[in-house]
N, C-alpha and C. Protein backbone atom coordinates (compact mmCIF):
# COMPACT_ATOMS: atom_id res chain seq x y z
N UNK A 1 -61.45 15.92 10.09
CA UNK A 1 -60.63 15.44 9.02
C UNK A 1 -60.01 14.12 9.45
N UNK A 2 -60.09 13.18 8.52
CA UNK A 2 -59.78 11.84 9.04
C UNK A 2 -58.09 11.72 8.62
N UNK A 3 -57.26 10.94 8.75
CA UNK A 3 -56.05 11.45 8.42
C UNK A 3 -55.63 9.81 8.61
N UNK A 4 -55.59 9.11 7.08
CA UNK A 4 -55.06 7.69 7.44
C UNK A 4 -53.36 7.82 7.01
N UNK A 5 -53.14 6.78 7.66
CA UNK A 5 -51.52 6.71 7.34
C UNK A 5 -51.30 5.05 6.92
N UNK A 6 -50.85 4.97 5.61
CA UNK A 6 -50.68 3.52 5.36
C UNK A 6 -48.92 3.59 4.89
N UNK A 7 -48.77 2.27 4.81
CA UNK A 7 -47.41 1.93 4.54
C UNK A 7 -47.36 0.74 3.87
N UNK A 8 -46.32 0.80 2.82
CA UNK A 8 -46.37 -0.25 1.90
C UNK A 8 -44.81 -1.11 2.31
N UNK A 9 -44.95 -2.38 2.08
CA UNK A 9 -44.07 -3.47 2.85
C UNK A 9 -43.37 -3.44 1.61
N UNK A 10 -42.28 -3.38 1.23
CA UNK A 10 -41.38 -3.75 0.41
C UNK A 10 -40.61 -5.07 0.45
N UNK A 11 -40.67 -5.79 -0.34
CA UNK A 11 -40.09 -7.20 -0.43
C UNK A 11 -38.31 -6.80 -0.79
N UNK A 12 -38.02 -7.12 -0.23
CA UNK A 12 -36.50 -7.29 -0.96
C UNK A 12 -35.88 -8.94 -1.44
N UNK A 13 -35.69 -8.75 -2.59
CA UNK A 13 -34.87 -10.43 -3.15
C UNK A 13 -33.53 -10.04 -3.39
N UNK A 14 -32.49 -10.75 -3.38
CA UNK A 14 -31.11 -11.07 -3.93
C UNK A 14 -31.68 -10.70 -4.86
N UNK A 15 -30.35 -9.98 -5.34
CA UNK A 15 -30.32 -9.73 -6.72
C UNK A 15 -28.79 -9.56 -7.11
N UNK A 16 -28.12 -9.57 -8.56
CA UNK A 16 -26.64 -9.43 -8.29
C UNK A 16 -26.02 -8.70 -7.85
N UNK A 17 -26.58 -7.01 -8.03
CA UNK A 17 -25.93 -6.03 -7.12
C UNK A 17 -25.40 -6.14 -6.15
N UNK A 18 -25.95 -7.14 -5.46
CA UNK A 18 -25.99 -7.58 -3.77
C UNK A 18 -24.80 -7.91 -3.33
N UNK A 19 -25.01 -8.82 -4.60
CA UNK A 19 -23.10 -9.93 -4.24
C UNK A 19 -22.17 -9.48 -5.24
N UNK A 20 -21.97 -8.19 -5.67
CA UNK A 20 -20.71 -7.56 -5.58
C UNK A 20 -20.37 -6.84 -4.74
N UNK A 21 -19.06 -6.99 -5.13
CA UNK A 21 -18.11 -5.80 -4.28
C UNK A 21 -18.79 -4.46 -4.50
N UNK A 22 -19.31 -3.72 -3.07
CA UNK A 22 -19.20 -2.53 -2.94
C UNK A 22 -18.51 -1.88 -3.55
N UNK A 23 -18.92 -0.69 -4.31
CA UNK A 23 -18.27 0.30 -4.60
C UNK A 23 -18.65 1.54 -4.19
N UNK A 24 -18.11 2.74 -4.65
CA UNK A 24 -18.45 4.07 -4.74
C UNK A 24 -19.10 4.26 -5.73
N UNK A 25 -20.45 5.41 -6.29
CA UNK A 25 -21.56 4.94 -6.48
C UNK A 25 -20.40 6.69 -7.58
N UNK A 26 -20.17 7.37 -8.52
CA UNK A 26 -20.51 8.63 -9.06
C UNK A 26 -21.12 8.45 -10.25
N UNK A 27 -21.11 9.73 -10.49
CA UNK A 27 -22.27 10.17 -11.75
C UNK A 27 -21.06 10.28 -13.09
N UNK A 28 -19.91 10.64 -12.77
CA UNK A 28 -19.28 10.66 -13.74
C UNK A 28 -18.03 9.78 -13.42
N UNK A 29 -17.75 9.28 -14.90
CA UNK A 29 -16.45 8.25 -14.28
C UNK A 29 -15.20 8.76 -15.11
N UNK A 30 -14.37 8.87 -14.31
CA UNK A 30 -13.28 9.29 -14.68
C UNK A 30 -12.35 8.70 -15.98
N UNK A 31 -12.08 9.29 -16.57
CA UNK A 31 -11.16 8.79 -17.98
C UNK A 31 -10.26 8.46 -17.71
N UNK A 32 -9.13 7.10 -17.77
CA UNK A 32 -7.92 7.01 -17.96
C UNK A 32 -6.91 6.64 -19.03
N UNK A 33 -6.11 7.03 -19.00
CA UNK A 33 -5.12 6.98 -20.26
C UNK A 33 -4.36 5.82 -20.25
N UNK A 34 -4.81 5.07 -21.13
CA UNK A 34 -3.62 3.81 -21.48
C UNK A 34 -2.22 4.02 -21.49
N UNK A 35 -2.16 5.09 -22.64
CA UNK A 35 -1.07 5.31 -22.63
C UNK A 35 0.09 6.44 -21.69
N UNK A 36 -0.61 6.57 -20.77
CA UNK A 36 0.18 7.45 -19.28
C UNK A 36 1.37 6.25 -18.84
N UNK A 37 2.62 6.31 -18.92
CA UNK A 37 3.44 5.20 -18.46
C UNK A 37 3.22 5.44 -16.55
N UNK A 38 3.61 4.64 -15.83
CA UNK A 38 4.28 4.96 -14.38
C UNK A 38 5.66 5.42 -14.26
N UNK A 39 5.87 5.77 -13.73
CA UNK A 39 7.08 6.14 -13.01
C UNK A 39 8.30 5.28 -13.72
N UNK A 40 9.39 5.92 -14.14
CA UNK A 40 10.78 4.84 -14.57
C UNK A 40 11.16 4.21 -13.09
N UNK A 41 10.77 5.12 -11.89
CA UNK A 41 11.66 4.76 -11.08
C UNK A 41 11.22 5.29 -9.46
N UNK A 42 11.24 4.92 -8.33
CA UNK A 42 10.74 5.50 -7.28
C UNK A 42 11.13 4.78 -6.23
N UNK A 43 10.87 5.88 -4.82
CA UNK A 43 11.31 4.96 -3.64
C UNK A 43 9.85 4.67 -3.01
N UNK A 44 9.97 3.53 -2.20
CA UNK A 44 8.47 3.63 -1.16
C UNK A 44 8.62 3.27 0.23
N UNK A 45 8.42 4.29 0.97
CA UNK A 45 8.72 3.44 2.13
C UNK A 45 7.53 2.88 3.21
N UNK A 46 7.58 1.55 3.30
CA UNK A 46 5.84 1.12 3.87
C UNK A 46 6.25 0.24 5.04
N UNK A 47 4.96 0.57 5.44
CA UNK A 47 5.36 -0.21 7.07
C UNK A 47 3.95 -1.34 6.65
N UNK A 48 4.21 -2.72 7.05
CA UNK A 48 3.10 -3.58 6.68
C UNK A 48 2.13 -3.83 7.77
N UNK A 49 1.17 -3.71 8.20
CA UNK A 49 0.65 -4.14 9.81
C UNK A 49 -0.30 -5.44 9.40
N UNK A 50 0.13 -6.61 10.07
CA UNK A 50 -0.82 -7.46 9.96
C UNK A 50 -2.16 -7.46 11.24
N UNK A 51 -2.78 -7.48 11.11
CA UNK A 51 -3.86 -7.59 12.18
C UNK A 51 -4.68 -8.78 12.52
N UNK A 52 -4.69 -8.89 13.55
CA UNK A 52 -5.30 -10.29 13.87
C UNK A 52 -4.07 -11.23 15.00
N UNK A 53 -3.03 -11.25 14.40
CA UNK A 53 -2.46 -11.90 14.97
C UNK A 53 -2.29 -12.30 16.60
N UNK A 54 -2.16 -13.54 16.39
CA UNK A 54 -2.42 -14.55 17.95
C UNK A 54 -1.61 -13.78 18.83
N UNK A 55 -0.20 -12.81 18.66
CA UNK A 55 0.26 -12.34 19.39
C UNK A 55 0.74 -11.12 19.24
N UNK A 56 0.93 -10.49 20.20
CA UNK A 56 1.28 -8.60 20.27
C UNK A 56 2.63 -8.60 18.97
N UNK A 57 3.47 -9.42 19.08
CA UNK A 57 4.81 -9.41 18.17
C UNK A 57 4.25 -9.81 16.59
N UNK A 58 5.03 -9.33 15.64
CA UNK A 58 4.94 -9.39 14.25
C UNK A 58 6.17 -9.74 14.04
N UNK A 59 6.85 -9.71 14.21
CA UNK A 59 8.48 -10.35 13.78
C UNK A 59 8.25 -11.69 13.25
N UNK A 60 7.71 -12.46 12.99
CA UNK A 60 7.34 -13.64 12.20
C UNK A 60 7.35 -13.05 11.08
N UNK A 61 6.37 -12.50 11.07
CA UNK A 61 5.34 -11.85 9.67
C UNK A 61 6.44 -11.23 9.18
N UNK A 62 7.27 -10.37 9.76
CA UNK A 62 7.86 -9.08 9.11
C UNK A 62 9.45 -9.76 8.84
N UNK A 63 9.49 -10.95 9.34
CA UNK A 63 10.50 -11.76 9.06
C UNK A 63 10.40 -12.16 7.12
N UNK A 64 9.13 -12.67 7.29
CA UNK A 64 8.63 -13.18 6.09
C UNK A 64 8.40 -12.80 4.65
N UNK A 65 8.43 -11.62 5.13
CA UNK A 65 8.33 -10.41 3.92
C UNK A 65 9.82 -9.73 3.89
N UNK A 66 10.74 -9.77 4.70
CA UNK A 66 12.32 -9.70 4.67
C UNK A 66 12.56 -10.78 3.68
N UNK A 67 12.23 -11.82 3.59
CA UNK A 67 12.41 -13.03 3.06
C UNK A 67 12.16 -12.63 1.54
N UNK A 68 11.21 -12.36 1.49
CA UNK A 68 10.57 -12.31 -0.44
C UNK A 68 11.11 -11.03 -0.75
N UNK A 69 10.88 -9.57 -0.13
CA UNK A 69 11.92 -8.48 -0.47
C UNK A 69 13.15 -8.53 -0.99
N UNK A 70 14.01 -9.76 0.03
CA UNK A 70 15.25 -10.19 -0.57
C UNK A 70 15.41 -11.47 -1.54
N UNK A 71 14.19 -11.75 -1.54
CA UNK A 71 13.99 -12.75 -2.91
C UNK A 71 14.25 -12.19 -3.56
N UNK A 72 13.05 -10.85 -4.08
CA UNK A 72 12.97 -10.39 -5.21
C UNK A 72 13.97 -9.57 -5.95
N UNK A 73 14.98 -9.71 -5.12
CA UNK A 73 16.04 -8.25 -5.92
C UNK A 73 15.95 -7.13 -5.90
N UNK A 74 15.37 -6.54 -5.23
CA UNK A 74 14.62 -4.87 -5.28
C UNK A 74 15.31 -4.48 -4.25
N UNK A 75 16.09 -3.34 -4.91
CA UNK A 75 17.10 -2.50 -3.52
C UNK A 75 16.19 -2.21 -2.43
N UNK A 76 16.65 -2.50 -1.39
CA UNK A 76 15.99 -2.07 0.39
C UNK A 76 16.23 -2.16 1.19
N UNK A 77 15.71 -1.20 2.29
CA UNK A 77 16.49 -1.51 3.57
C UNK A 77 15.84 -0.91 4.59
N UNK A 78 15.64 -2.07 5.61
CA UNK A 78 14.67 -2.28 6.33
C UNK A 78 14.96 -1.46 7.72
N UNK A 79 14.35 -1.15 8.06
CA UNK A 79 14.32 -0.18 9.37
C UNK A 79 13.48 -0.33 10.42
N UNK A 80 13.13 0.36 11.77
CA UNK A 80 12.69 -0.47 12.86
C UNK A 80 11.50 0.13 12.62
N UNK A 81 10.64 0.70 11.67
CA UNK A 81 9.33 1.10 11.61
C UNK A 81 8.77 0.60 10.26
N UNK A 82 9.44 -0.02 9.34
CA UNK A 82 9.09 -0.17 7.99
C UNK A 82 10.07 -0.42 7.23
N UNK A 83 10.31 -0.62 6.02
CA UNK A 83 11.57 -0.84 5.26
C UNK A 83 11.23 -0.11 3.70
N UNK A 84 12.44 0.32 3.17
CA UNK A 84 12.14 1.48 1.89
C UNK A 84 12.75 0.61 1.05
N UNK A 85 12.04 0.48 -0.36
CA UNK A 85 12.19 -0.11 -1.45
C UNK A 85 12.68 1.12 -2.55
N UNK A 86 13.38 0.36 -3.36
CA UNK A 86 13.59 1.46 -4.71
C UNK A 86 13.55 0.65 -5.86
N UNK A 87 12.85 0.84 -7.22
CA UNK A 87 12.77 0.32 -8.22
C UNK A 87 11.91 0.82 -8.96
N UNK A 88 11.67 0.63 -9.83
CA UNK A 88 10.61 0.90 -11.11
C UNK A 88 9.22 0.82 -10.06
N UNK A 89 8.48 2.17 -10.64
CA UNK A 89 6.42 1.77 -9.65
C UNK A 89 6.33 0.39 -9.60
N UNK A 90 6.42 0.02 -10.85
CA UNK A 90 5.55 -1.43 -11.44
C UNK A 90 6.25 -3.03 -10.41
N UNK A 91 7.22 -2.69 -10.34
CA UNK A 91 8.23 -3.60 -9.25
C UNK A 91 7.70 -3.38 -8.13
N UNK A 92 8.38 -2.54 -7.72
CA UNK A 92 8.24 -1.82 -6.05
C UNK A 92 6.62 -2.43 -6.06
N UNK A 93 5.76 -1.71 -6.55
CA UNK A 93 4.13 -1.89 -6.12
C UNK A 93 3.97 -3.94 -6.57
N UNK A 94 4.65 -4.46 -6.85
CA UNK A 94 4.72 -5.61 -7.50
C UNK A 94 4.84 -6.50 -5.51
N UNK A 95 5.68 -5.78 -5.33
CA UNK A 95 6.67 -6.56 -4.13
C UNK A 95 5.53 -6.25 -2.83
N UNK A 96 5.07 -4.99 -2.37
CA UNK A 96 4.19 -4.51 -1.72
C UNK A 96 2.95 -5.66 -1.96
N UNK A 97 2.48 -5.65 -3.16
CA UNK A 97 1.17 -6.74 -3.01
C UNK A 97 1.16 -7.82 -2.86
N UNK A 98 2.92 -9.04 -3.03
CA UNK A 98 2.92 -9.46 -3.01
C UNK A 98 3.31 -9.99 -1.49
N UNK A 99 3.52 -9.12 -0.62
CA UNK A 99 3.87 -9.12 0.96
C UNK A 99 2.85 -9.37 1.35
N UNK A 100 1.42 -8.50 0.97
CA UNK A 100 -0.08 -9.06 1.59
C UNK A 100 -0.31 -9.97 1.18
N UNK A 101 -0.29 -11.04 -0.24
CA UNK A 101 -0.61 -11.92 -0.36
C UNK A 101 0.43 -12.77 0.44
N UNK A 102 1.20 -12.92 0.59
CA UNK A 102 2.45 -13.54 1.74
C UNK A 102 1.98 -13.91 3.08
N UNK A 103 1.12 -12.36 3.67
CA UNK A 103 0.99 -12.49 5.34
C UNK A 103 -0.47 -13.39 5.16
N UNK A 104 -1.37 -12.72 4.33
CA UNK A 104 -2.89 -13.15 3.76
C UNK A 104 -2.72 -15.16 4.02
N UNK A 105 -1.53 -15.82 3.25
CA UNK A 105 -1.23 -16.72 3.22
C UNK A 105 -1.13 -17.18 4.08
N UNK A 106 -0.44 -16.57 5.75
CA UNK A 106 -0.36 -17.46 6.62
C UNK A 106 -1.22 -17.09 7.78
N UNK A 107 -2.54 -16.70 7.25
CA UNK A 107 -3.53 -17.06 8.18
C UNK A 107 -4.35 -16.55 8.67
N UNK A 108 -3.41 -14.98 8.11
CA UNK A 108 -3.84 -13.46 9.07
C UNK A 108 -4.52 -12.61 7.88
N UNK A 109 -6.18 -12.72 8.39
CA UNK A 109 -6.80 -12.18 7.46
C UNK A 109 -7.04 -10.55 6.73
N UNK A 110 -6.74 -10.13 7.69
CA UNK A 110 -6.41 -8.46 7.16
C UNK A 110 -4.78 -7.99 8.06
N UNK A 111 -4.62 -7.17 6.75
CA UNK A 111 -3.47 -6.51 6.08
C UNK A 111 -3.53 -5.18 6.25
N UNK A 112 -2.99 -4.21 6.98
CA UNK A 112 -3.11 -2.64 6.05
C UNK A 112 -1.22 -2.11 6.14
N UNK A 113 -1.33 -1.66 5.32
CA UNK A 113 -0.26 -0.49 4.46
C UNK A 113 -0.21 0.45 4.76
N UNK A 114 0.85 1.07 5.61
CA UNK A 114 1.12 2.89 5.80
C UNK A 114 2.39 2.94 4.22
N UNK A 115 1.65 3.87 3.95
CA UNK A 115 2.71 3.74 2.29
C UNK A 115 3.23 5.26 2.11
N UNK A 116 4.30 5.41 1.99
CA UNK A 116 5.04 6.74 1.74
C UNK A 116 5.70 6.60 0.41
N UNK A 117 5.54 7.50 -1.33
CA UNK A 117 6.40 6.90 -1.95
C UNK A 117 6.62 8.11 -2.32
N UNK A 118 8.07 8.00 -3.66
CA UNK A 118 8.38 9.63 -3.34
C UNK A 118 9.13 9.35 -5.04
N UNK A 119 8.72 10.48 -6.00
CA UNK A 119 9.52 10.17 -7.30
C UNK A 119 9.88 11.32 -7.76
N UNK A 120 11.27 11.60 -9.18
CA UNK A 120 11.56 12.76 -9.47
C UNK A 120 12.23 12.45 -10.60
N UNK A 121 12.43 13.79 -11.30
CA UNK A 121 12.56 13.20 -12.82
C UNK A 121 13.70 14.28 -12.84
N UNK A 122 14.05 14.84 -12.23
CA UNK A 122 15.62 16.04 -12.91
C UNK A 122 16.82 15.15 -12.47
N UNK A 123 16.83 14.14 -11.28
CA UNK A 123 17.79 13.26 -11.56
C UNK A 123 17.67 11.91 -10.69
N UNK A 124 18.28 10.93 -10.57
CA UNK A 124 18.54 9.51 -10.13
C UNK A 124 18.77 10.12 -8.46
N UNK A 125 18.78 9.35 -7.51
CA UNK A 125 18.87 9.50 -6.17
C UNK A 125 18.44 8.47 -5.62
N UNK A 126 19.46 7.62 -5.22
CA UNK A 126 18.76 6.67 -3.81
C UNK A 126 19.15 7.16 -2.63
N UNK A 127 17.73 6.01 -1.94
CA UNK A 127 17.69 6.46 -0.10
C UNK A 127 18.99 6.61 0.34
N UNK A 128 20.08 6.23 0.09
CA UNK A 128 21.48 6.25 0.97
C UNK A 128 21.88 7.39 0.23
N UNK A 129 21.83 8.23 -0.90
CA UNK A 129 22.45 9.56 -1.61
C UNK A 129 21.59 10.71 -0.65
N UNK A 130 20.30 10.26 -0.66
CA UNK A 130 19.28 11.32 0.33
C UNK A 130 20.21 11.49 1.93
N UNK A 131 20.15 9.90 2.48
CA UNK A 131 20.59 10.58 3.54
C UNK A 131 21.72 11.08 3.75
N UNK A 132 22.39 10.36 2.84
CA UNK A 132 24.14 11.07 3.14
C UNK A 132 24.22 12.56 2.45
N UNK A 133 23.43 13.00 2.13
CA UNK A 133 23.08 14.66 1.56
C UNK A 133 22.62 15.38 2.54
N UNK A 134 21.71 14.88 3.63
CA UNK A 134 21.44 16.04 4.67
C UNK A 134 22.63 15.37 5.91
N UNK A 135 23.23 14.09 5.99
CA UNK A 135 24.46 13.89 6.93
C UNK A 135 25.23 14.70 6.74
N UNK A 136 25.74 15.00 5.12
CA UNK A 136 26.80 15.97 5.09
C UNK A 136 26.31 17.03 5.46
N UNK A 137 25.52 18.48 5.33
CA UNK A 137 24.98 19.24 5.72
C UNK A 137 24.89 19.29 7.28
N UNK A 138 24.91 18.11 8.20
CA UNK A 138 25.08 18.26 9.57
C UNK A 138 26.34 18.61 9.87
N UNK A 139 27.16 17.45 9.20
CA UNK A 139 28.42 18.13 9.51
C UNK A 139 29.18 18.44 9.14
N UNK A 140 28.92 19.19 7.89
CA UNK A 140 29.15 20.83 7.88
C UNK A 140 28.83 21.65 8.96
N UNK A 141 27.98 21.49 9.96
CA UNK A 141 27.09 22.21 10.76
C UNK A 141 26.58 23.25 10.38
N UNK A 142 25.60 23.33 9.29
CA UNK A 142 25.19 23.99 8.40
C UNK A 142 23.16 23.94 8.83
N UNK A 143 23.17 22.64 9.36
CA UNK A 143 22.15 22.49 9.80
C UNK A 143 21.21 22.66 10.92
């Protein structure tokens, strides 16, 4: 029994698929609702990491985004791992993208986001009501 084995060369050309953005490929695409509002209101607390940079320190960078945070008016307060915002989704997530386009700007080509955000609708609460709610509870010594 003779047993040939052939193989056919496939040409590949550019085509537009090519030069878009990757995506995720499903079979069904998910429905969204126009009319779903966001959030009236939420906290987020994000730590920004620029990568790339010429040196081990970020305090430039994280200087810089202190800068436009307190441009923008959006209650916050910055801490030695990240800084927590409070405002409307649409703000808050407003200020966040606009920090990567900020660092993006000066040079440093990737950006990533550790993002924590946290929302509730039975009542109003900012980060300083949170913590001074489990402070009191300490000392009470309850905790």
């Amino acid at each position: 029994m003779n047993h040939r084995i052939t193989t056919t060369a496939l040409r590949l050309r550019p085509s537009p698929f090519f030069l878009t953005r990757p995506r995720l490929l499903s079979t069904t695409t998910p429905k969204m609702s126009n009319n779903l509002p966001t959030p009236s209101s939420c906290y987020a607390d994000f730590c920004l990491i620029p990568i790339g940079t010429p040196t081990p320190s970020v305090a430039k960078e994280v200087a810089s985004v202190q800068s436009l945070i307190r441009d923008s008016g959006i209650k916050h307060t910055m801490h030695s791992a990240g800084t927590t915002l409070e405002g409307s989704w649409d703000d808050v997530f407003r200020v966040i993208g606009q920090a990567h386009s900020l660092v993006h700007q000066s040079g440093i080509v990737r950006v990533q986001t550790s993002l924590r955000v946290g929302t509730r609708t039975d009542k109003k609460q900012t980060a300083e009501e949170k913590v001074k709610r489990v402070e009191d509870i300490l000392a009470a010594g309850k905790g």
